[in-house]
Protein backbone atom coordinates (compact mmCIF):
# COMPACT_ATOMS: atom_id res chain seq x y z
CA UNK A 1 -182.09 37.53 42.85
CA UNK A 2 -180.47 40.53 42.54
CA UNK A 3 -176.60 40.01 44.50
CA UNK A 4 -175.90 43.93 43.46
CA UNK A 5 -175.92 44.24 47.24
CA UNK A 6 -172.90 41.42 48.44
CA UNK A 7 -170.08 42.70 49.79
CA UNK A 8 -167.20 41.43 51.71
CA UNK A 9 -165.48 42.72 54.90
CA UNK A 10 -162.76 41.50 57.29
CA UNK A 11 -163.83 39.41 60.30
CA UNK A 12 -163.36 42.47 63.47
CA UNK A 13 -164.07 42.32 66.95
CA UNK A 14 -167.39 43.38 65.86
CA UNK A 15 -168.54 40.82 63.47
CA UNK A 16 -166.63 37.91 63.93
CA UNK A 17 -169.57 36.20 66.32
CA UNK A 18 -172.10 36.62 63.63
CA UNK A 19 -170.22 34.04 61.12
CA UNK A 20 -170.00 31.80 64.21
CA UNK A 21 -173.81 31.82 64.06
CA UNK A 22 -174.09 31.16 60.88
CA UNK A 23 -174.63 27.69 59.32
CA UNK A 24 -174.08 25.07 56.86
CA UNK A 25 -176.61 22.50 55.20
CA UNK A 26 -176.57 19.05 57.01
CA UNK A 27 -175.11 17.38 53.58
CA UNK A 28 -172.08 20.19 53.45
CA UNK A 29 -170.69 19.75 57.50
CA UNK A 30 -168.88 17.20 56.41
CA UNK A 31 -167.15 19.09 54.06
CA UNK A 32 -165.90 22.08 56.17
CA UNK A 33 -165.03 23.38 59.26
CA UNK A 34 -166.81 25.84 61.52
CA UNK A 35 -166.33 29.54 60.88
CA UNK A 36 -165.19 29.68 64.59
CA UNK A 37 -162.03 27.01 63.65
CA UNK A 38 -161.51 29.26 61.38
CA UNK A 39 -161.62 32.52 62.84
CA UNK A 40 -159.04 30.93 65.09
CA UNK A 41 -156.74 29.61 62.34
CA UNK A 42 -156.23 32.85 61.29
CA UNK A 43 -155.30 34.26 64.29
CA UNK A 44 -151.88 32.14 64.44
CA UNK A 45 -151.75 31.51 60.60
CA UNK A 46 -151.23 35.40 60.19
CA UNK A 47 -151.12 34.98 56.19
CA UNK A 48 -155.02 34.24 56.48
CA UNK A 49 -157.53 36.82 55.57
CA UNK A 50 -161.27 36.02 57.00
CA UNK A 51 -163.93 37.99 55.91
CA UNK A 52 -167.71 37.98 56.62
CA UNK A 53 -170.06 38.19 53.52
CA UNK A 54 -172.80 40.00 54.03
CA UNK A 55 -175.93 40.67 51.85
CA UNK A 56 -176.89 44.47 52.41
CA UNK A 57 -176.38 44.82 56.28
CA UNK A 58 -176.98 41.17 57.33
CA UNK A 59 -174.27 38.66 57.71
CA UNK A 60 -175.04 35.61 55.22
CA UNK A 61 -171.39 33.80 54.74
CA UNK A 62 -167.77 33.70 55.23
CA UNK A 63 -164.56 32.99 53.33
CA UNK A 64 -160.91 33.26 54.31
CA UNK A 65 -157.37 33.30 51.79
CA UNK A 66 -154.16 33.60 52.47
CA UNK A 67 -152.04 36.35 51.93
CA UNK A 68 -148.57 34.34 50.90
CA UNK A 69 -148.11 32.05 47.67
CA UNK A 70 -148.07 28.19 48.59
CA UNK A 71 -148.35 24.73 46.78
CA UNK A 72 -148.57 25.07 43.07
CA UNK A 73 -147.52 28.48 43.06
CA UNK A 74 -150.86 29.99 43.97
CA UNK A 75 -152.92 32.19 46.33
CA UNK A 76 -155.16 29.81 48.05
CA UNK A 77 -158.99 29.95 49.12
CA UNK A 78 -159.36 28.53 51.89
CA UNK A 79 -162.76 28.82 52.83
CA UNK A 80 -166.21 29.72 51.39
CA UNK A 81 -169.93 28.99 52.81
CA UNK A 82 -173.43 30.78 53.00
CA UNK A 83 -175.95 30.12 55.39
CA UNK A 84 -178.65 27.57 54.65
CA UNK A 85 -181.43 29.73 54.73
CA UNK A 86 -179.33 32.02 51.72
CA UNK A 87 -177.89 29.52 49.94
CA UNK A 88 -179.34 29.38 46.06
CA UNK A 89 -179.44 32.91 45.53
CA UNK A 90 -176.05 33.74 43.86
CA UNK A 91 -174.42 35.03 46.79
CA UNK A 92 -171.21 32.68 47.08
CA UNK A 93 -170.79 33.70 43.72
CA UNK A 94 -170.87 37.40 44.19
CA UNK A 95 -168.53 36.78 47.05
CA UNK A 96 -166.20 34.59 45.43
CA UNK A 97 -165.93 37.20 42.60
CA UNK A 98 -165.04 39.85 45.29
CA UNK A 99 -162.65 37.83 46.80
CA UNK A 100 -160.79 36.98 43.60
CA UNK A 101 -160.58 40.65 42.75
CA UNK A 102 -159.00 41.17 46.00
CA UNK A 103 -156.64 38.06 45.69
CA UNK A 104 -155.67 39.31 42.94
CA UNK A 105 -154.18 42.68 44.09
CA UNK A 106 -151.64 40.38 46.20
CA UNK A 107 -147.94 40.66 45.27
CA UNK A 108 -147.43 38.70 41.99
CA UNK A 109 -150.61 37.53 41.86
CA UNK A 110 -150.81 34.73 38.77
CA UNK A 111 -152.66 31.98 39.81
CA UNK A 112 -154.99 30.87 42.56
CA UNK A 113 -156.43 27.62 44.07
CA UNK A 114 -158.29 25.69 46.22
CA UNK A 115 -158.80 22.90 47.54
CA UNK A 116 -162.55 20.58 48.04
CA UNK A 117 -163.80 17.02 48.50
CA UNK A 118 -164.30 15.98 45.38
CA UNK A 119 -168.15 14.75 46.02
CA UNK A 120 -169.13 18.78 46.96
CA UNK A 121 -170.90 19.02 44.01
CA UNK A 122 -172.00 22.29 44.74
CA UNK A 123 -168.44 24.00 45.21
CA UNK A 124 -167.25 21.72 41.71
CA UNK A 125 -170.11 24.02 39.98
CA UNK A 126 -169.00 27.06 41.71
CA UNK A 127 -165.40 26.87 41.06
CA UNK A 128 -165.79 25.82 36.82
CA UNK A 129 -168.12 28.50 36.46
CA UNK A 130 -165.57 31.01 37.90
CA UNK A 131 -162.75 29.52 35.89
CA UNK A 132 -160.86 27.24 37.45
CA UNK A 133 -159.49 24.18 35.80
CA UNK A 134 -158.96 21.07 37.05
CA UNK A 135 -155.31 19.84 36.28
CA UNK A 136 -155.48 16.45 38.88
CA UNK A 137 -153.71 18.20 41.58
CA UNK A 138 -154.73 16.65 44.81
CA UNK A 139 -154.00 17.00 48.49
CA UNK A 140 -154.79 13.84 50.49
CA UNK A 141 -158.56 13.58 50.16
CA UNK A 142 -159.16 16.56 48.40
CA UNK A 143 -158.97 18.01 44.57
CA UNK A 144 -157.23 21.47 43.50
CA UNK A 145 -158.40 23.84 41.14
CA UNK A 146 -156.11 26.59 40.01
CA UNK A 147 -157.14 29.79 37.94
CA UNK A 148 -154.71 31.68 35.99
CA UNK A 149 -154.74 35.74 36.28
CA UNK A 150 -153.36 36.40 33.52
């Protein structure tokens, strides 16, 4: 599929109820919370950036980061899902491309990481083909990935 059409653009007043709609494959709920948790993080965790992915002018995902270096030094993701019906297609990877290049415009920008279950296969895949390493950081029940910038 072509993903020439994925872009990224902060949650607003406008768009934020669309990524509530949106929704995850049975198997990956119990990896993540709703967009709406956090849509509200971010609201009192001011560091976080939400953003709604959208494929031309529909709304197929979200992802959030935070603004401010934390544990190991690093930017952190701290969220990342596509709706069922668009997941396959190459879009989370698109998106997760956009947001690096964003993340990496922050203030000292080296390295960034995030955090997953270890059994979500699926974001395990996503993150090693986007460069990030596994070093056997981990967080309580989940694993951290870092990539360097440079």
């Amino acid at each position: 599929m072509n993903t020439g059409n994925v872009r990224i653009e902060q949650v607003t007043a406008d768009n934020w109820y669309d990524c509530c709609l949106l929704e995850l494959s049975e198997e990956q709920k119990a990896y993540m919370e709703p967009n709406a948790v956090s849509i509200a993080q971010s609201k009192f965790e001011t560091a976080l950036r939400p953003h709604v992915i959208y494929l031309e002018d529909k709304a197929v995902g979200f992802l959030m980061f935070n603004t401010c270096i934390e544990e190991l030094d690093a930017y952190w993701i701290y969220r990342i899902m596509v709706d069922k019906a668009h997941q396959g297609k190459g879009i989370g990877k698109k998106a997760t491309d956009l947001m690096i290049a964003e993340m990496a415009k922050l203030p000292n920008a080296k390295k960034l990481a995030v955090g997953y279950h270890p059994e979500n296969l699926g974001a395990h895949k996503l993150y090693a083909s986007l460069g990030f390493a596994d070093h056997g950081h981990r967080f309580g029940k989940e694993m951290a990935v870092v990539k360097d910038l440079g």
